[in-house]
N, C-alpha and C. Protein backbone atom coordinates (compact mmCIF):
# COMPACT_ATOMS: atom_id res chain seq x y z
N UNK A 1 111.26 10.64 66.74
CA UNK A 1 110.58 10.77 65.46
C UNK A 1 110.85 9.55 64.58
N UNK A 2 112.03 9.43 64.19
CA UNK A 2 112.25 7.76 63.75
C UNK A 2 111.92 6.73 64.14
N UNK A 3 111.70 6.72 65.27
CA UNK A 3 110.79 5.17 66.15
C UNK A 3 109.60 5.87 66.04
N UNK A 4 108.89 6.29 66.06
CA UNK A 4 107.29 6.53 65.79
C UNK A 4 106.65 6.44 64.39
N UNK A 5 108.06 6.30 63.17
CA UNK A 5 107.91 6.47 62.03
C UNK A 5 108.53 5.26 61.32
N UNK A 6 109.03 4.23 61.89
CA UNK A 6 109.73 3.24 61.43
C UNK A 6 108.46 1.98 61.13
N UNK A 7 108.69 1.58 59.35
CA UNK A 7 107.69 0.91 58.84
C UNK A 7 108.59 -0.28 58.46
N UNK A 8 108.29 -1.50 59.00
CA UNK A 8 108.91 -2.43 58.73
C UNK A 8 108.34 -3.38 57.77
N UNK A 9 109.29 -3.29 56.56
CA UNK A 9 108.91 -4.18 55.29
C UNK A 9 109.01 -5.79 55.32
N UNK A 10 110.05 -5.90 56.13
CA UNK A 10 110.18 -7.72 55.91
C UNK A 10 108.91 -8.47 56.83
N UNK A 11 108.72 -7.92 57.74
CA UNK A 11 107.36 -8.58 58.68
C UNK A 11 106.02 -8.36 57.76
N UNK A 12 105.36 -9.52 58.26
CA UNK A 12 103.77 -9.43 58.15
C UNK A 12 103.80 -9.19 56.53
N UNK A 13 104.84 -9.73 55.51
CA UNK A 13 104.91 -10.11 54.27
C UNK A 13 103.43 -9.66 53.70
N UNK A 14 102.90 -9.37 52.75
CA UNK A 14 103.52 -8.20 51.78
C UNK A 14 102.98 -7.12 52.58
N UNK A 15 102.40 -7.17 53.22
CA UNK A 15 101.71 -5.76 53.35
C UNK A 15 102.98 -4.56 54.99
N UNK A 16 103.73 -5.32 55.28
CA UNK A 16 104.63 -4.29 56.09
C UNK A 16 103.96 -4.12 57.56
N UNK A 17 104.73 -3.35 58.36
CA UNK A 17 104.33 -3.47 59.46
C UNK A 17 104.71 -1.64 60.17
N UNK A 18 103.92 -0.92 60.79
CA UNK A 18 104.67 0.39 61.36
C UNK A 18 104.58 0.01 62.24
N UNK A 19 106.12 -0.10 62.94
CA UNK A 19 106.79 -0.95 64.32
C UNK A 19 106.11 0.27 65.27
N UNK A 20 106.71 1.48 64.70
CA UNK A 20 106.69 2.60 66.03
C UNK A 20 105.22 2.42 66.76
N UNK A 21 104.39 2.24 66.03
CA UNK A 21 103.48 2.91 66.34
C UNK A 21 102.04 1.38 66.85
N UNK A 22 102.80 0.43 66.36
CA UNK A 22 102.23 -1.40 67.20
C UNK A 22 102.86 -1.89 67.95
N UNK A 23 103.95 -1.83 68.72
CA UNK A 23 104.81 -2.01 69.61
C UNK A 23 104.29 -1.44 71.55
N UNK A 24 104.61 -2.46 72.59
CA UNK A 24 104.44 -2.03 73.86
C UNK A 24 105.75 -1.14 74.14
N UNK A 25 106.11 -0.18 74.50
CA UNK A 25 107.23 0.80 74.51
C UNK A 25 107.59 0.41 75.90
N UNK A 26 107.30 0.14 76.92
CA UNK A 26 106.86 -0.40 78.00
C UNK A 26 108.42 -1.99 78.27
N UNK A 27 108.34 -3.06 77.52
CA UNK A 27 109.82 -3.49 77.27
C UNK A 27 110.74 -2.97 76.85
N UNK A 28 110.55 -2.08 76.56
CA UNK A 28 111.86 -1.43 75.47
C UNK A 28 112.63 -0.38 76.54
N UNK A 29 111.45 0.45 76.67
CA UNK A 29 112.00 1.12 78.00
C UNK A 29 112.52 0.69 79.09
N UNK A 30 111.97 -0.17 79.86
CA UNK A 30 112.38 -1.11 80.78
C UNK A 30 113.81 -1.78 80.49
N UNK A 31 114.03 -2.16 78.87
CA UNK A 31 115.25 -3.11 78.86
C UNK A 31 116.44 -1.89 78.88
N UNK A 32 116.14 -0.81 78.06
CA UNK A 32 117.16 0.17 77.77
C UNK A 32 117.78 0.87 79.65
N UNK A 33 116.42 1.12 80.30
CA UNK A 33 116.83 1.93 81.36
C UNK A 33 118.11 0.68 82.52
N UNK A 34 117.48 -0.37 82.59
CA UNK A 34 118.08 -1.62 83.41
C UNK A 34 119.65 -1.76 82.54
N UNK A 35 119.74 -2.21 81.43
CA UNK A 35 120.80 -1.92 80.76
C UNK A 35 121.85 -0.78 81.07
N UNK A 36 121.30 0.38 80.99
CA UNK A 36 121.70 1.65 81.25
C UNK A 36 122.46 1.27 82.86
N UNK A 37 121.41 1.21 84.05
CA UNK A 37 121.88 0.92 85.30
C UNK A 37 122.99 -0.26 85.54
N UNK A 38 122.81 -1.27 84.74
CA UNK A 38 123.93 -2.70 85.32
C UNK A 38 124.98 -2.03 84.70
N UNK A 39 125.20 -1.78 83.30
CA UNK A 39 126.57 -1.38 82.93
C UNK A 39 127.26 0.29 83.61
N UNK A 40 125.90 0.50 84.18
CA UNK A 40 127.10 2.20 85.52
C UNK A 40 127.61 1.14 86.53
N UNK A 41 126.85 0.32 87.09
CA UNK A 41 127.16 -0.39 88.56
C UNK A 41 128.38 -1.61 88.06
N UNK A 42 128.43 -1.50 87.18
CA UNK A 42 129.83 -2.52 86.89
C UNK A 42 129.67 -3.67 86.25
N UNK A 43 128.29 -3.88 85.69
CA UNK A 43 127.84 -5.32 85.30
C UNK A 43 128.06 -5.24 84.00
N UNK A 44 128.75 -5.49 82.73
CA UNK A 44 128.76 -5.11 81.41
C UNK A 44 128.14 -6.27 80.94
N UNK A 45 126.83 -5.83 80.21
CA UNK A 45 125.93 -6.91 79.60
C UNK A 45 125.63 -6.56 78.70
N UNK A 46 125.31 -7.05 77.24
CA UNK A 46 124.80 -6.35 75.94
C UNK A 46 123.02 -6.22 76.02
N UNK A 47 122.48 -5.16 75.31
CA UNK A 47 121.38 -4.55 75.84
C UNK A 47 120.25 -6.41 75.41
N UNK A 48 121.05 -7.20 74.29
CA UNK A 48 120.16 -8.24 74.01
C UNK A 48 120.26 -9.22 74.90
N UNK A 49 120.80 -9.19 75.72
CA UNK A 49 121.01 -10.06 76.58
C UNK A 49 120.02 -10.14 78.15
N UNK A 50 119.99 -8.11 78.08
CA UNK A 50 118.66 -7.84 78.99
C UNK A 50 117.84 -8.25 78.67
N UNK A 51 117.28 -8.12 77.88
CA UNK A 51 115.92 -8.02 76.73
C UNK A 51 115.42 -9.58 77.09
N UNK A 52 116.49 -10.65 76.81
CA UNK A 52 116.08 -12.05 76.82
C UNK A 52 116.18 -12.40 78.80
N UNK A 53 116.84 -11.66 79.31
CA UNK A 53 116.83 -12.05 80.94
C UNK A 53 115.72 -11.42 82.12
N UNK A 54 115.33 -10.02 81.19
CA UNK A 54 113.84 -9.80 82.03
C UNK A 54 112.91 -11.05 81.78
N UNK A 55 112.28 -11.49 81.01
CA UNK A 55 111.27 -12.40 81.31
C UNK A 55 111.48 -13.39 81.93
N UNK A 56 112.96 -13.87 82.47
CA UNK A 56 112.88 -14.51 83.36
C UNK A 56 112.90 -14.32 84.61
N UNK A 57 113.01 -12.95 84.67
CA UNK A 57 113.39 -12.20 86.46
C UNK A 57 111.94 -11.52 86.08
N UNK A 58 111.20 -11.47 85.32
CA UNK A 58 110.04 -10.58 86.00
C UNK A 58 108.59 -11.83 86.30
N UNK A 59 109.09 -13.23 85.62
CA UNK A 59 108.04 -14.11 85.97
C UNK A 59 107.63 -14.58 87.33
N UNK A 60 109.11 -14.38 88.29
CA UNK A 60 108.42 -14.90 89.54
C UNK A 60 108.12 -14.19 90.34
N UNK A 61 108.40 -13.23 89.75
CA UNK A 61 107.86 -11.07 90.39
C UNK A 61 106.06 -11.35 90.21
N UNK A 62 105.93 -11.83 88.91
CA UNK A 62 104.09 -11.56 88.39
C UNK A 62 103.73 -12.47 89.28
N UNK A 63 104.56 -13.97 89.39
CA UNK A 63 103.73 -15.10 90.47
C UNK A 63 103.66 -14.93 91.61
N UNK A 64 104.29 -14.35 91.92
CA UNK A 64 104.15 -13.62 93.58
C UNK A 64 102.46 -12.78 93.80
N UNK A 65 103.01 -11.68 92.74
CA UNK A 65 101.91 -10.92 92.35
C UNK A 65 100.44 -11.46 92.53
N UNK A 66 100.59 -12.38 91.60
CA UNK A 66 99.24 -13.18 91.76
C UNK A 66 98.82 -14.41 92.68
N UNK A 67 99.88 -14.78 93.31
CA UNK A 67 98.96 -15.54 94.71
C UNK A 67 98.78 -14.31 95.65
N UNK A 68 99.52 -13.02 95.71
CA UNK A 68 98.68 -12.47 96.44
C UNK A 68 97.33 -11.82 96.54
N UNK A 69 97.29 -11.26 95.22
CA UNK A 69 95.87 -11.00 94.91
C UNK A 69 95.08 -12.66 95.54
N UNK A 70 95.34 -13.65 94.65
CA UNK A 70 94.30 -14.82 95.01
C UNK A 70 94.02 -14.82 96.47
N UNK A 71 95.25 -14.72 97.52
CA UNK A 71 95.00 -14.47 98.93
C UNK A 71 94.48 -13.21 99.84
N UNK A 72 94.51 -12.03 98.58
CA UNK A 72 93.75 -11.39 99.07
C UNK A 72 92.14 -10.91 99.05
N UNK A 73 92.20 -11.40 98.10
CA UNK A 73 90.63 -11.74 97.46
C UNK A 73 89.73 -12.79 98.12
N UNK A 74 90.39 -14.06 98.72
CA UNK A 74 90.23 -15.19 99.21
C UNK A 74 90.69 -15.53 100.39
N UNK A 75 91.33 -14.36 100.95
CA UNK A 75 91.79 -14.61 102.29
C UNK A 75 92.28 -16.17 102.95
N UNK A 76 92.70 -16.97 102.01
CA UNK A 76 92.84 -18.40 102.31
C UNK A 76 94.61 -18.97 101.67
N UNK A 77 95.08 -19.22 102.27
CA UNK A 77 96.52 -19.59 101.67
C UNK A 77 96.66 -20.72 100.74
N UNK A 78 95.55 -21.51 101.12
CA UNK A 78 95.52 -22.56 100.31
C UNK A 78 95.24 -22.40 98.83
N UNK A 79 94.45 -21.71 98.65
CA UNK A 79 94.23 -21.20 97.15
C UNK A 79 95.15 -20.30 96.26
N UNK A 80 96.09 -19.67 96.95
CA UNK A 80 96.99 -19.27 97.00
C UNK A 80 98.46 -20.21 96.44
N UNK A 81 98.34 -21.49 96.26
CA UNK A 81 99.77 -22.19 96.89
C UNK A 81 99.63 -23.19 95.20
């Protein structure tokens, strides 16, 4: 209820911003649950530290992603590369 209701005054000057409800929940979730998992398995990391290290572990996840589509669409490796 507080994150669906949280209106943030200092952003987007004067007129405010309702975070809950313009926000992808989608990172947040993702950073909290991964967070959650490294610090059971023994890894102690602060949750801001996830937050800033997914986009670098999920960029070469998406580039993968997308030469395969291009190679599967195009059946050609070269277009792909």
């Amino acid at each position: 209820e507080a994150f669906s209701t949280w209106f943030d005054t200092q952003s987007w000057y004067p007129l405010g911003r309702p975070v809950g409800t313009t926000v992808y929940p989608g990172m947040m979730v993702t950073a909290a649950k991964l967070h959650t998992f490294l610090n059971w398995a023994g890894y102690e990391i602060s949750l801001n530290d996830v937050c800033v290290l997914i986009p670098a572990a999920f960029a070469p996840i998406a580039a993968l992603f997308t030469m395969g589509l291009a190679y599967e669409t195009t059946r050609n490796w070269n277009i792909a590369e």
